[in-house]
N, C-alpha and C. Protein backbone atom coordinates (compact mmCIF):
# COMPACT_ATOMS: atom_id res chain seq x y z
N UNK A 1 45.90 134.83 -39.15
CA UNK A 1 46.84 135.05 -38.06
C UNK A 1 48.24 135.26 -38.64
N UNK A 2 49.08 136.29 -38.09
CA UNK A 2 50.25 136.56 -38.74
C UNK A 2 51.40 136.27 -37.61
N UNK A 3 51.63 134.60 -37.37
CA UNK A 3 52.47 133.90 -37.34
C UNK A 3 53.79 134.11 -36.98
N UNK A 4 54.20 134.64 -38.23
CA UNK A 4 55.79 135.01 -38.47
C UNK A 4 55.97 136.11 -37.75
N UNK A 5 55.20 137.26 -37.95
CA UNK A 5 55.31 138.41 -36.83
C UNK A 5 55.74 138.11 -35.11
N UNK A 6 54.39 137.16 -34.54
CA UNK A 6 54.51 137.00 -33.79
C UNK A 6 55.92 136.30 -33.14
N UNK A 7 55.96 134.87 -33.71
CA UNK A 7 57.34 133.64 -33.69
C UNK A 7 58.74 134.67 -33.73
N UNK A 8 58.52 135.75 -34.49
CA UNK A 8 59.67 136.52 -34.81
C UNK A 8 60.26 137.59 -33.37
N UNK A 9 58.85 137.98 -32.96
CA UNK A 9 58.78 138.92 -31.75
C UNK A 9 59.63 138.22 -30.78
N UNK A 10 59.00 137.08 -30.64
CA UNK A 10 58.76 135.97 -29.29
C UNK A 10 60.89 135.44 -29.27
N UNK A 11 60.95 135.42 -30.93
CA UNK A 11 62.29 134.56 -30.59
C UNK A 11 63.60 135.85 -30.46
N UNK A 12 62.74 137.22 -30.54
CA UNK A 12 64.13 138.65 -31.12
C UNK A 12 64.54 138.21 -32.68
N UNK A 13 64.16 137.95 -33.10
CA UNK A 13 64.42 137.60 -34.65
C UNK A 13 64.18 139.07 -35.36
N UNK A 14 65.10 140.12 -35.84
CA UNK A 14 64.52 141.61 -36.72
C UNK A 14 65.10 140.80 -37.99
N UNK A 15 64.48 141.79 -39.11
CA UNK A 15 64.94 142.17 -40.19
C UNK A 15 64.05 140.31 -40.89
N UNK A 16 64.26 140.54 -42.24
CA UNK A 16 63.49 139.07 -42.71
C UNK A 16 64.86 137.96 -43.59
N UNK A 17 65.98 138.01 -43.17
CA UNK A 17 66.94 136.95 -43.70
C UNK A 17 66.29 135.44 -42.89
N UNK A 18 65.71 135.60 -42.16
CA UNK A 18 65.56 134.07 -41.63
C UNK A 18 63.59 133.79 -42.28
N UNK A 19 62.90 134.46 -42.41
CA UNK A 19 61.61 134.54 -42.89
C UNK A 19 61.14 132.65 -43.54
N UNK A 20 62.07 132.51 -44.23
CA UNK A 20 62.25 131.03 -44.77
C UNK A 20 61.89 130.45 -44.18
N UNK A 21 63.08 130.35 -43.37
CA UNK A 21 63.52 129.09 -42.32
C UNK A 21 62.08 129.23 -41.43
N UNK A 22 61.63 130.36 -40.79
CA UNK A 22 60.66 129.96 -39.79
C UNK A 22 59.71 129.80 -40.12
N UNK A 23 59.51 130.52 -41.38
CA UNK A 23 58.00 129.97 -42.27
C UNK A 23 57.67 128.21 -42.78
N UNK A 24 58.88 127.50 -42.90
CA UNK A 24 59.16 126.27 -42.86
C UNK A 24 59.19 125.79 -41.57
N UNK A 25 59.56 126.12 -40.26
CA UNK A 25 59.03 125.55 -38.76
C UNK A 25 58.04 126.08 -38.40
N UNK A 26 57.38 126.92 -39.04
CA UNK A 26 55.67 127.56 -38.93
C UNK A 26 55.17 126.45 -39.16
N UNK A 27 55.41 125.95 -40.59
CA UNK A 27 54.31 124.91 -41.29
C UNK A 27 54.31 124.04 -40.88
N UNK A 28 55.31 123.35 -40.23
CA UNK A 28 55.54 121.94 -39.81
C UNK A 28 55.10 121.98 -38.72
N UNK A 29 55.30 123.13 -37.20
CA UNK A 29 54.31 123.00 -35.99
C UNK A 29 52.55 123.01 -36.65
N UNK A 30 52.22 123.73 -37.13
CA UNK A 30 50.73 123.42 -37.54
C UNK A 30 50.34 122.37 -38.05
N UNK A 31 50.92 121.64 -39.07
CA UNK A 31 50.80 120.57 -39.63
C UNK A 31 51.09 119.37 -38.59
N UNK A 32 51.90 119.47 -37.40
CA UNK A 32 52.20 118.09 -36.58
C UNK A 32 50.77 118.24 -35.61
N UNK A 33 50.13 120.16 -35.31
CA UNK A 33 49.61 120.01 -34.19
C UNK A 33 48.03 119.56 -35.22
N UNK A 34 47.96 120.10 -36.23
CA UNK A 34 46.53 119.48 -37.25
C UNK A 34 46.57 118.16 -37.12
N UNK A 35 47.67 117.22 -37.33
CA UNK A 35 47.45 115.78 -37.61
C UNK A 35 46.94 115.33 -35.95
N UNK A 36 47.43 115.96 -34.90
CA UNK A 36 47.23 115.90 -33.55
C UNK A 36 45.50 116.32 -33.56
N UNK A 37 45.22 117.09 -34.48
CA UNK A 37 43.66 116.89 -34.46
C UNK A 37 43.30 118.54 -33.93
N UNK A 38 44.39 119.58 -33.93
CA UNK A 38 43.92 120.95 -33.41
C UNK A 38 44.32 121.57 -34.34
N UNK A 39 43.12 122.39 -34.53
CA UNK A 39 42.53 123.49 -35.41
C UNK A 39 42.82 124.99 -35.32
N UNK A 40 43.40 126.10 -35.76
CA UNK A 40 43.34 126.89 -35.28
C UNK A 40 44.55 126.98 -34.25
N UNK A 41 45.53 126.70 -34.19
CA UNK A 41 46.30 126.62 -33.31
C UNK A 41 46.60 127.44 -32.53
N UNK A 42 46.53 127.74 -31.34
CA UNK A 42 46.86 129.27 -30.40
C UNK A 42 47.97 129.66 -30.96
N UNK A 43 48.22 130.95 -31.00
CA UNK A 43 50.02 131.66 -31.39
C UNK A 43 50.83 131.04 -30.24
N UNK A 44 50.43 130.74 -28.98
CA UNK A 44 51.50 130.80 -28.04
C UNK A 44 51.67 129.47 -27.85
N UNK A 45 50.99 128.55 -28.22
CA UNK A 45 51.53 126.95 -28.49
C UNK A 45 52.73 126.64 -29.74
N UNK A 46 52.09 127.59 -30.67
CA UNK A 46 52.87 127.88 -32.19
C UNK A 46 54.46 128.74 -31.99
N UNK A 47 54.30 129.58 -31.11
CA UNK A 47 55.72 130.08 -30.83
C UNK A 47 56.74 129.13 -30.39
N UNK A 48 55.66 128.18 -29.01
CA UNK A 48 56.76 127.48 -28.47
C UNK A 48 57.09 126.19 -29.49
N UNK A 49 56.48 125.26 -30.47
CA UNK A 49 56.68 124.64 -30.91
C UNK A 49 58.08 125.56 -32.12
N UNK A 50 58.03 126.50 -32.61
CA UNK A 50 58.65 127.02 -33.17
C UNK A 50 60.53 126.85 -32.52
N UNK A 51 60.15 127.71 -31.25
CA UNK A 51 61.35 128.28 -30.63
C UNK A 51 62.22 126.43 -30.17
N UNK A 52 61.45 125.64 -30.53
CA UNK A 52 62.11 124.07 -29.94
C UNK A 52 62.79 124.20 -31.10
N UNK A 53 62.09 124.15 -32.30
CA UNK A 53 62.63 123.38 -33.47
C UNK A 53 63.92 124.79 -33.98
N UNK A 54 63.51 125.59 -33.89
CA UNK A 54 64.92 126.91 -33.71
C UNK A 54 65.83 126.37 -33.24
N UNK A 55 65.91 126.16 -32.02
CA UNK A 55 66.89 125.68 -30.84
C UNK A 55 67.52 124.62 -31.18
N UNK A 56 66.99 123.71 -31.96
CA UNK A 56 67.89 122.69 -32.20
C UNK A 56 68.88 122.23 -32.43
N UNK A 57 69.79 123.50 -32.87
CA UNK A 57 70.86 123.28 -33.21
C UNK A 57 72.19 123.08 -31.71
N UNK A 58 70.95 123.34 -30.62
CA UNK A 58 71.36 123.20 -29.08
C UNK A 58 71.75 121.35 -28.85
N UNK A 59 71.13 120.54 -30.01
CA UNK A 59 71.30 119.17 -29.95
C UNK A 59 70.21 118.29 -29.49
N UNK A 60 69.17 119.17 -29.52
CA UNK A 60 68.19 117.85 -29.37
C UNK A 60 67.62 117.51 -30.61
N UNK A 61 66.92 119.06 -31.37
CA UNK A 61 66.51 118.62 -32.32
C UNK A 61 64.33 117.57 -31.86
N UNK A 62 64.39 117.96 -30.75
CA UNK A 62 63.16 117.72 -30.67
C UNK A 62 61.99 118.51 -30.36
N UNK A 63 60.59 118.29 -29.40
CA UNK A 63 59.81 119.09 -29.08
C UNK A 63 60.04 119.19 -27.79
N UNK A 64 60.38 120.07 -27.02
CA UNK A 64 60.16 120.37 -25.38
C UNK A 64 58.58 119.54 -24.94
N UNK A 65 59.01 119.11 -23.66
CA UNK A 65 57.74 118.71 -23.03
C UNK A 65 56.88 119.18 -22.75
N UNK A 66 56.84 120.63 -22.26
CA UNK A 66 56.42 121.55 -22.48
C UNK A 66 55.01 121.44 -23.69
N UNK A 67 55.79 121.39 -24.46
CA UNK A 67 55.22 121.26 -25.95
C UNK A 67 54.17 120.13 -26.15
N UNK A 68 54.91 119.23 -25.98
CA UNK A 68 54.51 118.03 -25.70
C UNK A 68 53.05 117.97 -24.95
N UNK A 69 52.82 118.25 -23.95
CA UNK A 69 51.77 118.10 -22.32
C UNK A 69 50.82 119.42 -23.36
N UNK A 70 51.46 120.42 -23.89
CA UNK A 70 49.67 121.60 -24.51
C UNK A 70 49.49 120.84 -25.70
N UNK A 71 50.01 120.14 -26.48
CA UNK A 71 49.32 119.86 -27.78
C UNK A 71 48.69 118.61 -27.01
N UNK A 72 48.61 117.37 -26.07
CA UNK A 72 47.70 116.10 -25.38
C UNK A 72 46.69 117.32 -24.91
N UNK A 73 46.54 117.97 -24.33
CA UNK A 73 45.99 118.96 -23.60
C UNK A 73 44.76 119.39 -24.73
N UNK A 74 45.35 119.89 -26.00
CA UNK A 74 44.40 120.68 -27.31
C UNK A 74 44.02 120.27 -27.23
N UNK A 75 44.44 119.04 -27.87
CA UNK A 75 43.67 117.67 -28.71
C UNK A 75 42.54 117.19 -27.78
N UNK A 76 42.33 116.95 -26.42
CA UNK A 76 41.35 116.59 -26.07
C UNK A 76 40.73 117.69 -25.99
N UNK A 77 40.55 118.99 -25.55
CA UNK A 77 40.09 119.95 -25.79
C UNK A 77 39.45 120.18 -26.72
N UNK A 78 39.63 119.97 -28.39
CA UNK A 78 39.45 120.50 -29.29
C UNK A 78 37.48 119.92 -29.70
């Protein structure tokens, strides 16, 4: 799955100066939603976990609830 494409689409992000940075909030939404026990993570759970941790600099610095309510949701799912 090509991730960064997508996260990139989703946030208007062109050109690859930020590629880093979101490839580093790529890894960390997959890795929080794996330890959560989901596999395979949908792109559109992965965008939004992305676009929180982007945003942060808005001052929360956390996960939207949003976020929150589909990864309880996977996990029993999975």
């Amino acid at each position: 799955m090509d991730y960064l494409s997508s996260v990139k689409s989703a946030l208007g992000i062109v050109g690859e100066y930020q590629d880093a940075t979101l490839t580093e909030y790529i890894n960390a939404v997959i890795a929080f939603l794996s330890d959560c026990g989901i596999q395979n993570a949908p792109q559109d759970i992965v965008n939004r976990g992305v676009a929180d941790l982007w945003n942060f600099g808005a001052g929360s610095g956390t996960f939207s609830e949003y976020f929150k309510m589909r990864t309880i949701q996977l996990s029993y799912k999975g």
